[in-house]
Protein backbone atom coordinates (compact mmCIF):
# COMPACT_ATOMS: atom_id res chain seq x y z
CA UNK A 1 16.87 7.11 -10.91
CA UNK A 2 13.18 7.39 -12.25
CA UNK A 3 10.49 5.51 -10.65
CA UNK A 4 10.33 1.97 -10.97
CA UNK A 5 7.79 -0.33 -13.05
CA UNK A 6 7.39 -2.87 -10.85
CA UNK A 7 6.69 -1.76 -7.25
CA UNK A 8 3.20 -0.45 -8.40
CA UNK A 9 0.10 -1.17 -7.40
CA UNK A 10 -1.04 -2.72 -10.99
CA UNK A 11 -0.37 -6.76 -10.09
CA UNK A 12 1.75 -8.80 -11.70
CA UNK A 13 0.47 -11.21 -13.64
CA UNK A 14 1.62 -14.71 -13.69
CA UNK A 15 3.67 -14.49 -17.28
CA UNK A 16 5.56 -11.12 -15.51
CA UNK A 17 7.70 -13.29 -12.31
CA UNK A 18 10.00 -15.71 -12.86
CA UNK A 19 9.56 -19.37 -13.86
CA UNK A 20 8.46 -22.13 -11.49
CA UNK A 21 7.38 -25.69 -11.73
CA UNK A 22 3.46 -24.71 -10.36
CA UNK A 23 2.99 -21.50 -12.38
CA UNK A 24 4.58 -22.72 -15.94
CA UNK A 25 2.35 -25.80 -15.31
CA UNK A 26 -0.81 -23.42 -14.81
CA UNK A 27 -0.47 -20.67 -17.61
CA UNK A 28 0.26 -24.03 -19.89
CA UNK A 29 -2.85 -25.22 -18.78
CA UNK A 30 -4.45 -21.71 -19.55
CA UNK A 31 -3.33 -21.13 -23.15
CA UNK A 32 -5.82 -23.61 -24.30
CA UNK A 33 -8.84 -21.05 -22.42
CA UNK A 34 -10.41 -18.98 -24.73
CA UNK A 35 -10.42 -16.07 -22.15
CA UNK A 36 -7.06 -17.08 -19.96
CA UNK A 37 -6.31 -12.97 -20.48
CA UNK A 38 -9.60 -11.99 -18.68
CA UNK A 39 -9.31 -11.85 -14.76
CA UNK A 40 -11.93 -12.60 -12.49
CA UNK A 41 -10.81 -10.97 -9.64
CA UNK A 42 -12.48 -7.00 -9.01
CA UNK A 43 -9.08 -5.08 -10.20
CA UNK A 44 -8.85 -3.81 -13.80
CA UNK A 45 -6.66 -5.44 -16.08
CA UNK A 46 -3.63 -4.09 -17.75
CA UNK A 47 -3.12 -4.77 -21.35
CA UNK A 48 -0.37 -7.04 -22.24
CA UNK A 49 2.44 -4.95 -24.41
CA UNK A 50 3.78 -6.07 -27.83
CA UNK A 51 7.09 -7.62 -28.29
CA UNK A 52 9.65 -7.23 -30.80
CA UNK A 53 10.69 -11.01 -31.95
CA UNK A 54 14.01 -8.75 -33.38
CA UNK A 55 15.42 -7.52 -30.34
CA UNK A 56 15.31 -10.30 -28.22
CA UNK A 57 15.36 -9.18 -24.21
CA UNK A 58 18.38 -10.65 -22.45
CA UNK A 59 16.31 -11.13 -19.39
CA UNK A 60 13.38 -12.93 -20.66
CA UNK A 61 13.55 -16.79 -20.69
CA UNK A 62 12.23 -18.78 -23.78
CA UNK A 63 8.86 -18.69 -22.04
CA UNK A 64 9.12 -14.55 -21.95
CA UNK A 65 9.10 -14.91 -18.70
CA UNK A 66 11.75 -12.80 -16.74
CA UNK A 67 15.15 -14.57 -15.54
CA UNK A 68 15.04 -15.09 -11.31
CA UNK A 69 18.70 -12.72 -11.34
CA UNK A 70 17.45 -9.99 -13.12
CA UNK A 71 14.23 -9.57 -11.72
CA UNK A 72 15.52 -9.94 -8.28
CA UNK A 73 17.84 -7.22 -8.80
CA UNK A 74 15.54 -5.25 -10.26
CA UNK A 75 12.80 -5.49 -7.47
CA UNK A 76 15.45 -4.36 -4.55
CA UNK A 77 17.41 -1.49 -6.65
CA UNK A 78 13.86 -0.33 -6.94
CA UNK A 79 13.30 -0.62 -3.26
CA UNK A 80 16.45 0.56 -2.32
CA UNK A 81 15.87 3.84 -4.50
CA UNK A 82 12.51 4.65 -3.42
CA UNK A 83 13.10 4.32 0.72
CA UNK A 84 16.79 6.32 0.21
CA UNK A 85 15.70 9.11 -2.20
CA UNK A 86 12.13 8.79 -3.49
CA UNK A 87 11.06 9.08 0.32
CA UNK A 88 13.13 11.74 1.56
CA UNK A 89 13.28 14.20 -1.69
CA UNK A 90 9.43 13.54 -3.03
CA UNK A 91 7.08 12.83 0.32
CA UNK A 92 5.90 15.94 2.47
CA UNK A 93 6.08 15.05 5.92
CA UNK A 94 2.82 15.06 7.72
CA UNK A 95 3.79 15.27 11.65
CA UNK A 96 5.23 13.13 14.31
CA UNK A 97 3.08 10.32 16.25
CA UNK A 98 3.18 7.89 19.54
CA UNK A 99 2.96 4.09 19.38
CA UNK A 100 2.75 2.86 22.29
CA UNK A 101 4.50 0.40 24.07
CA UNK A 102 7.34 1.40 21.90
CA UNK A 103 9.79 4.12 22.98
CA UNK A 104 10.16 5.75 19.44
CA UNK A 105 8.16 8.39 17.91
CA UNK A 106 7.09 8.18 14.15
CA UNK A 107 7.33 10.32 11.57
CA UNK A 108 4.57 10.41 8.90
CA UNK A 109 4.73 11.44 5.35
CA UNK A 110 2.58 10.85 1.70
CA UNK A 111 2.99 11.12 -1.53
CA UNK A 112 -0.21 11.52 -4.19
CA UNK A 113 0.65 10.06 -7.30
CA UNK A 114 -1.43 10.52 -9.73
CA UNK A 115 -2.27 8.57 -13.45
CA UNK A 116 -0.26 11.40 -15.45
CA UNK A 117 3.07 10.93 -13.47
CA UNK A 118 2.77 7.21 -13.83
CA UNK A 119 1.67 6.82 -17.21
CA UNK A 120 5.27 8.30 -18.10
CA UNK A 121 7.30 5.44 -16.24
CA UNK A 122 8.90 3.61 -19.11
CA UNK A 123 7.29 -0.62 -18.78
CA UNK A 124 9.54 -2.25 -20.34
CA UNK A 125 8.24 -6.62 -19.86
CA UNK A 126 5.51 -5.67 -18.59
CA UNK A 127 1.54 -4.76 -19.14
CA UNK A 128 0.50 -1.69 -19.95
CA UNK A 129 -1.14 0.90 -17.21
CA UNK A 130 -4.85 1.25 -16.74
CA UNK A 131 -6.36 4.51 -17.72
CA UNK A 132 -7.11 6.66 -14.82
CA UNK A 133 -4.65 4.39 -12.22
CA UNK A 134 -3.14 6.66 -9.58
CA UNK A 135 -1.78 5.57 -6.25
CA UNK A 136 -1.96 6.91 -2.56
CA UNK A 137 1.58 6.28 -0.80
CA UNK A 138 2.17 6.42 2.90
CA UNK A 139 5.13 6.27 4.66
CA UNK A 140 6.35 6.57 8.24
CA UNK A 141 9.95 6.47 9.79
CA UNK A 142 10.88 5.58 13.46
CA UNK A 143 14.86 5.55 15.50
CA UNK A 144 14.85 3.11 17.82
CA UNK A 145 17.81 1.92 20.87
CA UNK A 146 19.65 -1.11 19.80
CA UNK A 147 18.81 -2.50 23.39
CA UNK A 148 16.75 -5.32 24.59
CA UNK A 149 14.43 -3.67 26.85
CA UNK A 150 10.77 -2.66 26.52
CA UNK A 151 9.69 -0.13 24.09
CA UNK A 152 12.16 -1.26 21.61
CA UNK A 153 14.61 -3.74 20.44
CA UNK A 154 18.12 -5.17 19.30
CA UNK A 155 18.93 -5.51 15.76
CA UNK A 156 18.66 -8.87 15.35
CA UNK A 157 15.27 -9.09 17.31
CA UNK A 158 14.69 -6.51 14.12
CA UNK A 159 15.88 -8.64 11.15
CA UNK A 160 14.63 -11.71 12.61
CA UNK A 161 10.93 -10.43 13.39
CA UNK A 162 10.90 -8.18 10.17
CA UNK A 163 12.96 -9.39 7.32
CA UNK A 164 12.80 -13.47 8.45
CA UNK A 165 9.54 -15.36 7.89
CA UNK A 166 7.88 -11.34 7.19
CA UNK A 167 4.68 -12.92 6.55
CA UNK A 168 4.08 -15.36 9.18
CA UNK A 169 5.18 -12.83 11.47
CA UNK A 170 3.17 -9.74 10.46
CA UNK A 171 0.45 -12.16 10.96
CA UNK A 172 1.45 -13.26 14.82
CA UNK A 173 2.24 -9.34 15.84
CA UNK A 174 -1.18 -8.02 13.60
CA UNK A 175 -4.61 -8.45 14.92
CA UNK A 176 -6.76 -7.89 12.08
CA UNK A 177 -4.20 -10.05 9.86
CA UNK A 178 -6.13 -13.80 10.50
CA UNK A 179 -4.68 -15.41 7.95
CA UNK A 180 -1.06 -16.15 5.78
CA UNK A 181 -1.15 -18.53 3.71
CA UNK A 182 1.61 -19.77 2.09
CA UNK A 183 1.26 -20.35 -2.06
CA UNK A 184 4.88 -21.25 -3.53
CA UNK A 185 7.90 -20.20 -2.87
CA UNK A 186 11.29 -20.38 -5.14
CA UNK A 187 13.59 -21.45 -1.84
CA UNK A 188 15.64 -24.10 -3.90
CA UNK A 189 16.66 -21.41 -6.13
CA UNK A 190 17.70 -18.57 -4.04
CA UNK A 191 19.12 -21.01 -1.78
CA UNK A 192 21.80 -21.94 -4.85
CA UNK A 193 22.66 -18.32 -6.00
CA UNK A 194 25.48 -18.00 -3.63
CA UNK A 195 27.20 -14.48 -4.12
CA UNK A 196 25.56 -13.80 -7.30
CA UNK A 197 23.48 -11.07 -6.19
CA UNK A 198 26.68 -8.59 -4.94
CA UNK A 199 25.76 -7.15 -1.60
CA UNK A 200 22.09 -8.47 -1.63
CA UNK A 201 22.72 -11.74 0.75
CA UNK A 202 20.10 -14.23 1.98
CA UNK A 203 17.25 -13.36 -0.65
CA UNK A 204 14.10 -15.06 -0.53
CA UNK A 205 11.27 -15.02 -2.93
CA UNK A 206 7.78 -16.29 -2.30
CA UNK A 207 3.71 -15.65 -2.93
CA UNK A 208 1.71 -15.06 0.25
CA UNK A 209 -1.95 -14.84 0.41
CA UNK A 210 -2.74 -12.15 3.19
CA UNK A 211 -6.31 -12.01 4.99
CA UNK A 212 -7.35 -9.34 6.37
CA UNK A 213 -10.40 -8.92 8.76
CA UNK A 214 -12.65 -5.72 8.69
CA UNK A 215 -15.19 -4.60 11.04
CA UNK A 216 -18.78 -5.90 10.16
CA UNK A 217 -20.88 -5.95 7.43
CA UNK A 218 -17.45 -5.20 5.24
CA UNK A 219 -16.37 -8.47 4.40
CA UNK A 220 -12.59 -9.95 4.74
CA UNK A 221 -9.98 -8.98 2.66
CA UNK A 222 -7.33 -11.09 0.68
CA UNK A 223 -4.25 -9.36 -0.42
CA UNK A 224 -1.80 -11.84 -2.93
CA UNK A 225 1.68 -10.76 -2.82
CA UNK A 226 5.21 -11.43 -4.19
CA UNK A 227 7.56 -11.33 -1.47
CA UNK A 228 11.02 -10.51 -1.82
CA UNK A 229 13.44 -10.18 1.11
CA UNK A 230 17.26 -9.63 1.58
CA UNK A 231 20.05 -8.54 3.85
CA UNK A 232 21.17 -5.20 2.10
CA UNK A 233 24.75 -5.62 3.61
CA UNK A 234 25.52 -6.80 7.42
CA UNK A 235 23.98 -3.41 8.40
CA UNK A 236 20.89 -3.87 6.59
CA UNK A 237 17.40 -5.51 5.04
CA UNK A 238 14.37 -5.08 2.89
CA UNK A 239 10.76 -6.50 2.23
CA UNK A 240 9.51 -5.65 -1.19
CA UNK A 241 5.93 -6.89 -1.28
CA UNK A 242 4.29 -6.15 -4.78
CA UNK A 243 0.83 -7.30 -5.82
CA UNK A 244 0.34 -10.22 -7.74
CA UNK A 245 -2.92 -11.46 -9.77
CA UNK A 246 -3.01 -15.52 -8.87
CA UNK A 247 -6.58 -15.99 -11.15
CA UNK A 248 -7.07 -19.48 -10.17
CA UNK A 249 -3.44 -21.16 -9.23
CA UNK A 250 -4.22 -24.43 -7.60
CA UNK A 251 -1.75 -23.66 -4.76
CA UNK A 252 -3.82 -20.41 -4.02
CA UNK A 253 -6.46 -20.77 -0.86
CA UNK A 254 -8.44 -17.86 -1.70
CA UNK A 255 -7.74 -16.79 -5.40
CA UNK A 256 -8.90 -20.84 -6.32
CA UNK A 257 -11.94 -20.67 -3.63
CA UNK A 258 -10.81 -23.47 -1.91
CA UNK A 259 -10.92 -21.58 1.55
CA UNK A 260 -14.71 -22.00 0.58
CA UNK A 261 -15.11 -25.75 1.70
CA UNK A 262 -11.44 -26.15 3.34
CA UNK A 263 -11.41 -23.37 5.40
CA UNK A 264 -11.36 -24.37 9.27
CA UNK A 265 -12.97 -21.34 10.59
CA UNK A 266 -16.06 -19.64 9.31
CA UNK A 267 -13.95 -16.44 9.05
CA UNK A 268 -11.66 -18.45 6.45
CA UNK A 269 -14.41 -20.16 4.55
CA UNK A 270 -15.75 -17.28 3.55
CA UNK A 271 -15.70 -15.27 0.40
CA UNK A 272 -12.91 -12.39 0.37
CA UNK A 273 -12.67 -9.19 -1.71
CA UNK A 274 -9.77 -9.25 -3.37
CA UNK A 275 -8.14 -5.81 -2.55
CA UNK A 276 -4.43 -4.61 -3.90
CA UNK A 277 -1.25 -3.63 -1.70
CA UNK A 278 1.96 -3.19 -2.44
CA UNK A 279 5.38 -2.07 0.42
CA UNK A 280 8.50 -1.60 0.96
CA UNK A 281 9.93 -2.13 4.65
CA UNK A 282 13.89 -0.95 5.04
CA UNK A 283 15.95 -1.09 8.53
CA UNK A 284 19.67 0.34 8.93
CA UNK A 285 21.57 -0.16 11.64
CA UNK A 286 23.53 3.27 12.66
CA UNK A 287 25.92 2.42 15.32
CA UNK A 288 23.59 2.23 18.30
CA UNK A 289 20.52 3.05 16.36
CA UNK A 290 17.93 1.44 13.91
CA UNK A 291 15.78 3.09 11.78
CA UNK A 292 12.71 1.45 10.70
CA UNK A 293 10.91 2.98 7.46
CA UNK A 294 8.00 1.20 5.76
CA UNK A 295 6.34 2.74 2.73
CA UNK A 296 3.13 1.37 0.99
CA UNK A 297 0.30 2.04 -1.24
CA UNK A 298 -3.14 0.37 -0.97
CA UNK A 299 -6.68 -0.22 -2.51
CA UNK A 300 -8.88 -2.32 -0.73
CA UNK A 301 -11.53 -2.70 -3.10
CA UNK A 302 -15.28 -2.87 -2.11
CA UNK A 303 -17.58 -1.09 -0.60
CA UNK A 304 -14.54 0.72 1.06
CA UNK A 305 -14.13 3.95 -0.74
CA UNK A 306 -10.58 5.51 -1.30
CA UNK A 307 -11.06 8.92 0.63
CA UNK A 308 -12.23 6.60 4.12
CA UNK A 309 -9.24 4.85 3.18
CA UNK A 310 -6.83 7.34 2.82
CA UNK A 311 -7.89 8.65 6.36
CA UNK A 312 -6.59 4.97 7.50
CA UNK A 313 -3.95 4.16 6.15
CA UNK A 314 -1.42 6.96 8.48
CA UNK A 315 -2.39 5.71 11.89
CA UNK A 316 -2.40 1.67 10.87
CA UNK A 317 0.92 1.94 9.22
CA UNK A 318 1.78 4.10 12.91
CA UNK A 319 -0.23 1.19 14.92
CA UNK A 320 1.98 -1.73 13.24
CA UNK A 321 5.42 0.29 15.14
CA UNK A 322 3.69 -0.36 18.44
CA UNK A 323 2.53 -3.62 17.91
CA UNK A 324 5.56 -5.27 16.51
CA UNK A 325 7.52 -3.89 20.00
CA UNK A 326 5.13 -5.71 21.96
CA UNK A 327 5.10 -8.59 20.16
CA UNK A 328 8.87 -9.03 20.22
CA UNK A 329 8.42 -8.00 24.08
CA UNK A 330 5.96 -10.81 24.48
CA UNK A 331 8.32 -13.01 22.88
CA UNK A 332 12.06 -11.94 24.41
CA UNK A 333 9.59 -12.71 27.82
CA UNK A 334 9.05 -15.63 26.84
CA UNK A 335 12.51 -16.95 26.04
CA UNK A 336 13.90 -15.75 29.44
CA UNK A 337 11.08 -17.86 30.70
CA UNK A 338 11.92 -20.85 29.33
CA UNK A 339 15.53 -20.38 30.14
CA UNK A 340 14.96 -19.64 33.76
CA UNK A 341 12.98 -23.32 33.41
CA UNK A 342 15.23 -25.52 32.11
């Protein structure tokens, strides 16, 4: 299966997920702006494709805007492909880390690709490439006990810290994450799809601002993201987070500016670089195992140039192992605690 052409780091735009209520009310809005195709944000644009009024795409609505099924199914094969054979057959392996508190060592590896190799994934719906667009990928991979004890965890303290509320939680377990804010989700109709995604089970779609701190005089940094989760079997989940361009979407915090005067910390209200970030995070239960692989690719934008941030990105993405175990430690504490109470 050839790479995907939607797990990229060139956002979505707003036309390129499926319909809902606040977004088709926006882009109606925006047809009547003389430059609704231009961006503001600091990200180069991707030029929108011509269609073919002849061959009508099954998967497009009457807006041209993609069906929820389709593209749901679409985002997780990808994921699915890329952590079970992109990963394993493509990456070279880097070495073998600590992350304290948790038990588990972690295996890094990357993968450079560059504008050539992507310029030949086929884009069918969506955007063109940008000229010169490459992208650095990271990933790690750790084995943990199924056991509720410090230093790791059981699998549901896994799915439920990982794969449930992702973003709210990244943001409790994360230090430098200060911020998730919430922009729209599409609950009412994932909720109503029943079976009709095969083995994919408990899917959930939404768009997450994500603020991230930097040390000083580099200023925050706000990452928007289309979440998509889902059990991949009773043995299994995903997170697919893929970059999405929100312009100025009302329900947006940052991308509108509202954090400017609503913010209520200074670190909110002020003015955030809008970097780019895409992931994938897949866990497998193996009889008395779990392994936990993430994979993601990353620009922050800035002042920050790529080659500091390629020397990052390994030992974060190697950090986040050890923090989430003491996190779920903290919590799995806490819950005893307020047993022994009551």
């Amino acid at each position: 299966m050839p790479l995907g052409n939607l797990i990229r780091l060139i956002p979505l735009t707003l036309a390129e997920v499926p319909s809902h209520p606040s977004i088709s009310t926006y882009l109606n809005a925006s047809k009547h702006k003389k430059h609704d195709s231009q961006s503001s944000s600091s990200f180069p644009q991707p030029q929108p494709t011509s269609s073919d009024p002849s061959s009508p795409n099954p998967n497009l609505d009457s807006n041209s805007q993609p069906l929820l099924i389709p593209f749901i199914r679409e985002v997780l094969s990808e994921a699915v492909n890329f952590v079970d054979r992109e990963i394993p057959e493509t990456f070279t392996k880097k070495g073998i880390k600590g992350s304290a508190p948790a038990s588990a060592k972690v295996e890094v590896s990357e993968r450079m690709l560059g504008s050539e190799e992507i310029s030949r994934i086929e884009r069918p719906g969506r955007a063109k490439g940008v000229e010169g667009y490459g992208e650095a990928w990271f990933a790690r991979k750790s084995t943990h006990a199924n056991k509720a004890e410090d230093g790791t965890a059981t699998w549901e303290e896994f799915d439920n810290g990982l794969r449930v509320l992702h973003s709210e939680h990244e943001r409790e377990y994360t230090p430098d994450v200060f911020d998730s804010f919430k922009v729209l989700d599409w609950d009412a109709e994932t909720d109503a799809l029943g079976d009709e995604l095969g083995d994919y089970g408990d899917v959930k779609m939404s768009i997450y601002e994500m603020c991230h701190k930097l040390p000083p005089p580099l200023l925050p940094r706000v990452f928007s993201v289309l979440i998509v989760t889902a059990r991949t079997g009773p043995d299994g989940f995903i997170v697919v987070q893929i970059p999405i361009n929100l312009k100025a979407l009302p329900e947006s915090f940052y991308s509108s500016g509202r954090n400017r005067t609503e913010g209520d910390s200074a670190l909110k209200r002020k003015r955030p670089v809008r970097g780019i970030y895409t992931s994938i995070e897949r866990g497998i239960l193996r009889d008395s195992e779990i392994d936990w692989i993430m994979a993601t690719a990353s620009d922050a934008k800035g002042y920050l140039p790529m080659w500091a941030q390629k020397l990052g990105v390994p030992g974060a993405v190697v950090k986040d192992v050890g923090l989430f175990m003491k996190w779920t430690a903290e919590n799995r504490a806490s819950k005893r605690g307020k047993r022994a109470s009551d």
